[in-house]
Protein backbone atom coordinates (compact mmCIF):
# COMPACT_ATOMS: atom_id res chain seq x y z
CA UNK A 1 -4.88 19.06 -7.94
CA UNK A 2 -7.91 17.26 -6.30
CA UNK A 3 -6.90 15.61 -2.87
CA UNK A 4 -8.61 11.94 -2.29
CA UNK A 5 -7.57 11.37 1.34
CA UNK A 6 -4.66 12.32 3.81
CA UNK A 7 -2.78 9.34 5.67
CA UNK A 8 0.18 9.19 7.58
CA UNK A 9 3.36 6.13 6.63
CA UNK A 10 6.43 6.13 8.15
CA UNK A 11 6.33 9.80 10.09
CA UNK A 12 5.18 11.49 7.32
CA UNK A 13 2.01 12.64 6.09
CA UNK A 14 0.81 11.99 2.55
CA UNK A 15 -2.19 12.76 0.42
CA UNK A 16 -2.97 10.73 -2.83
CA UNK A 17 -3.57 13.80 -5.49
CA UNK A 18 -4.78 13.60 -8.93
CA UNK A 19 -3.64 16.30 -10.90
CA UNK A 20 -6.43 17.30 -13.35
CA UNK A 21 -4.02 19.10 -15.91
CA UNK A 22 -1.80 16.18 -16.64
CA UNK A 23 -4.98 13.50 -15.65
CA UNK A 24 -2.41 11.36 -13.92
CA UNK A 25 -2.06 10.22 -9.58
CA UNK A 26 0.70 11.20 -7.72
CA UNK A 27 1.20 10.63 -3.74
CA UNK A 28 2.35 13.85 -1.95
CA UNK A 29 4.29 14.38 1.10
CA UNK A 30 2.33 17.49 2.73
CA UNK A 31 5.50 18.53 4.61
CA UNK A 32 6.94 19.39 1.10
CA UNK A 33 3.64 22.11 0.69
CA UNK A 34 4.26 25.28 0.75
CA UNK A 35 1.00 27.02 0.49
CA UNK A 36 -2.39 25.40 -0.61
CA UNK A 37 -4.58 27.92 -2.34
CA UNK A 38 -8.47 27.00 -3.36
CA UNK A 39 -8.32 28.35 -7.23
CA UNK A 40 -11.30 29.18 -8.95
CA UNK A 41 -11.16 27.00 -11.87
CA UNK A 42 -13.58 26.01 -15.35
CA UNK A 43 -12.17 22.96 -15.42
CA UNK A 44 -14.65 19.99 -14.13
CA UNK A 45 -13.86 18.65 -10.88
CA UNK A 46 -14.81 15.15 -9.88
CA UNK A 47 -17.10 13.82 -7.01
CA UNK A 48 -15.82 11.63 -4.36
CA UNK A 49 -16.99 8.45 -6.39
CA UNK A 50 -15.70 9.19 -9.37
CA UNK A 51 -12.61 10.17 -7.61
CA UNK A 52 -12.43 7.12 -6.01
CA UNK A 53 -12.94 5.00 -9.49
CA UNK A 54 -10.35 6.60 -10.94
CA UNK A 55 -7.72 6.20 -7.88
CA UNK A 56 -9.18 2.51 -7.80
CA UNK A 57 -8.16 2.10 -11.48
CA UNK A 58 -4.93 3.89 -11.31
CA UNK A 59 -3.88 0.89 -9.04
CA UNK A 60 -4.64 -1.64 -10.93
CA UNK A 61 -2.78 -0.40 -13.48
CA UNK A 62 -0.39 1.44 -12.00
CA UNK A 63 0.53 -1.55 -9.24
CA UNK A 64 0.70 -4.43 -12.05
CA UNK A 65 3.94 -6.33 -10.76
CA UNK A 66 2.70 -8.80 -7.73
CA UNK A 67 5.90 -9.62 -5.27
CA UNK A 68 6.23 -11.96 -2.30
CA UNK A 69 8.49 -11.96 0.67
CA UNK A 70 8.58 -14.25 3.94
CA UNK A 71 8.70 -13.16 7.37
CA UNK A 72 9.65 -13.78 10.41
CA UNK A 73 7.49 -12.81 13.23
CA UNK A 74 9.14 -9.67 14.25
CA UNK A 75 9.18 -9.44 10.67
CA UNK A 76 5.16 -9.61 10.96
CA UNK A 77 4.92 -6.90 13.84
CA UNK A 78 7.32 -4.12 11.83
CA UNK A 79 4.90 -4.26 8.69
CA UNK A 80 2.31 -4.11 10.79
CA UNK A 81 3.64 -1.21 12.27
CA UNK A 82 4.65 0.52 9.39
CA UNK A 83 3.45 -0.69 5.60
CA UNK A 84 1.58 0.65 2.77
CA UNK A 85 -2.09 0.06 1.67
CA UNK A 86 -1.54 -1.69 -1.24
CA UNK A 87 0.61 -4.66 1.15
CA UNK A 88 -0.73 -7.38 2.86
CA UNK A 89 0.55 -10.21 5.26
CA UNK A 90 -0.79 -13.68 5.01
CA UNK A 91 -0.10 -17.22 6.77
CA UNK A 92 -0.10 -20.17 5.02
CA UNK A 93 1.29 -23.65 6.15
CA UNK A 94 2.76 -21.92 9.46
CA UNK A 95 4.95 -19.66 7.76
CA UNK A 96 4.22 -15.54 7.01
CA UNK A 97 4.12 -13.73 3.63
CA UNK A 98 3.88 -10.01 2.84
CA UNK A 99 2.04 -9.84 -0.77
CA UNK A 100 1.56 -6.93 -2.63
CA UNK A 101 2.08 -5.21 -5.69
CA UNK A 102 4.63 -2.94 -7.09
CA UNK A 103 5.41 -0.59 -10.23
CA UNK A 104 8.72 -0.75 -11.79
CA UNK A 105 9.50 2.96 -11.48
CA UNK A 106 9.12 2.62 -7.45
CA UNK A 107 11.69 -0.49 -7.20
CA UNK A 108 13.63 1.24 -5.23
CA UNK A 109 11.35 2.74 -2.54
CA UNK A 110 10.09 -1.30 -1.82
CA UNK A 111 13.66 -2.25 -2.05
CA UNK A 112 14.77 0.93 0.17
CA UNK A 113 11.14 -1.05 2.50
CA UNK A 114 12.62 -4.27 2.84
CA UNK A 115 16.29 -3.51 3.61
CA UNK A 116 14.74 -1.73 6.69
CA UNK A 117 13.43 -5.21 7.92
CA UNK A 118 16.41 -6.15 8.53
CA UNK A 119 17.07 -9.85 8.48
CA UNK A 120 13.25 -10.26 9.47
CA UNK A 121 12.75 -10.47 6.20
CA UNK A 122 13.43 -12.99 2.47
CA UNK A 123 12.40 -11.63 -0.96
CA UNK A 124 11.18 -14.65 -2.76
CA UNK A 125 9.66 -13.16 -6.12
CA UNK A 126 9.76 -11.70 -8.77
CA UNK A 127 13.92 -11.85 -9.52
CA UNK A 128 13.82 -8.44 -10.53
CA UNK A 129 12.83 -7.64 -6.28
CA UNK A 130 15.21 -9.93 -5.43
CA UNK A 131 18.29 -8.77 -7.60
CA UNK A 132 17.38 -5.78 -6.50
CA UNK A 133 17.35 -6.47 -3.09
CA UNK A 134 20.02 -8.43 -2.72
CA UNK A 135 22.00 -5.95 -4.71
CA UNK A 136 21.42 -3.00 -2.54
CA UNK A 137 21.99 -5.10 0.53
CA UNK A 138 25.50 -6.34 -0.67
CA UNK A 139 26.35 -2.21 -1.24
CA UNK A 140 25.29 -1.55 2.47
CA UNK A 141 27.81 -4.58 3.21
CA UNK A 142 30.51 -3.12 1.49
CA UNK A 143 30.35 -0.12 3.19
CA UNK A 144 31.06 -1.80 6.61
């Protein structure tokens, strides 16, 4: 593994690692380490630029499915409080949007995101986020 950065999300720190053996990404929770050893290796390492390229293209391919929710303000102040790099809150015509991207595989984790806004929060797009969403939220229902 070659770490690109360490960054902390929702009380837990993370690292972004690409694993040189299976020359894929994969973002780590560092309370889940064990032990970190420095191994002498023959394979080729990358420098921090090329590092960085790769994580940079990673995302754009790995991120390919753009979603959109409205917030309310509170809404607002939560994300900014606790969101993930690849989200981002705009305002357009007075009203407040959290963009970002998502890959199918890690549905769940944004749907798992937005059910802890509360009611701070309304998934506009894509259907499959909404479904989703609204799906999981009717199971928390249920259960009361």
């Amino acid at each position: 593994m070659q770490l690109l950065d360490i960054f902390y999300q929702a009380g837990n720190w993370f690292c972004h690692a690409y694993n040189l053996d299976l020359k894929r990404w994969f973002v780590l929770r560092l309370d889940k380490f064990e032990t970190v050893k420095l191994l002498n290796t023959k394979q080729s390492v990358m420098n921090k630029e090329q590092l960085l390229d790769s994580f940079r293209q990673y995302e754009q391919e790995h991120y390919c499915i753009p979603y959109q929710c409205q917030l309310t303000k509170i809404g607002e102040q939560k994300v900014e409080y606790n969101s993930y790099p690849i989200m981002q809150i705009d305002h357009k015509h007075g009203k407040i949007y959290l963009n970002g991207k998502y890959n199918k595989e890690e549905l769940h984790y944004l749907v798992d995101y937005l059910i802890s806004l509360g009611s701070e929060v309304k998934v506009l797009k894509p259907k499959e986020l909404k479904d989703s969403y609204l799906e999981k939220l009717n199971e928390i229902i249920q259960q009361y």
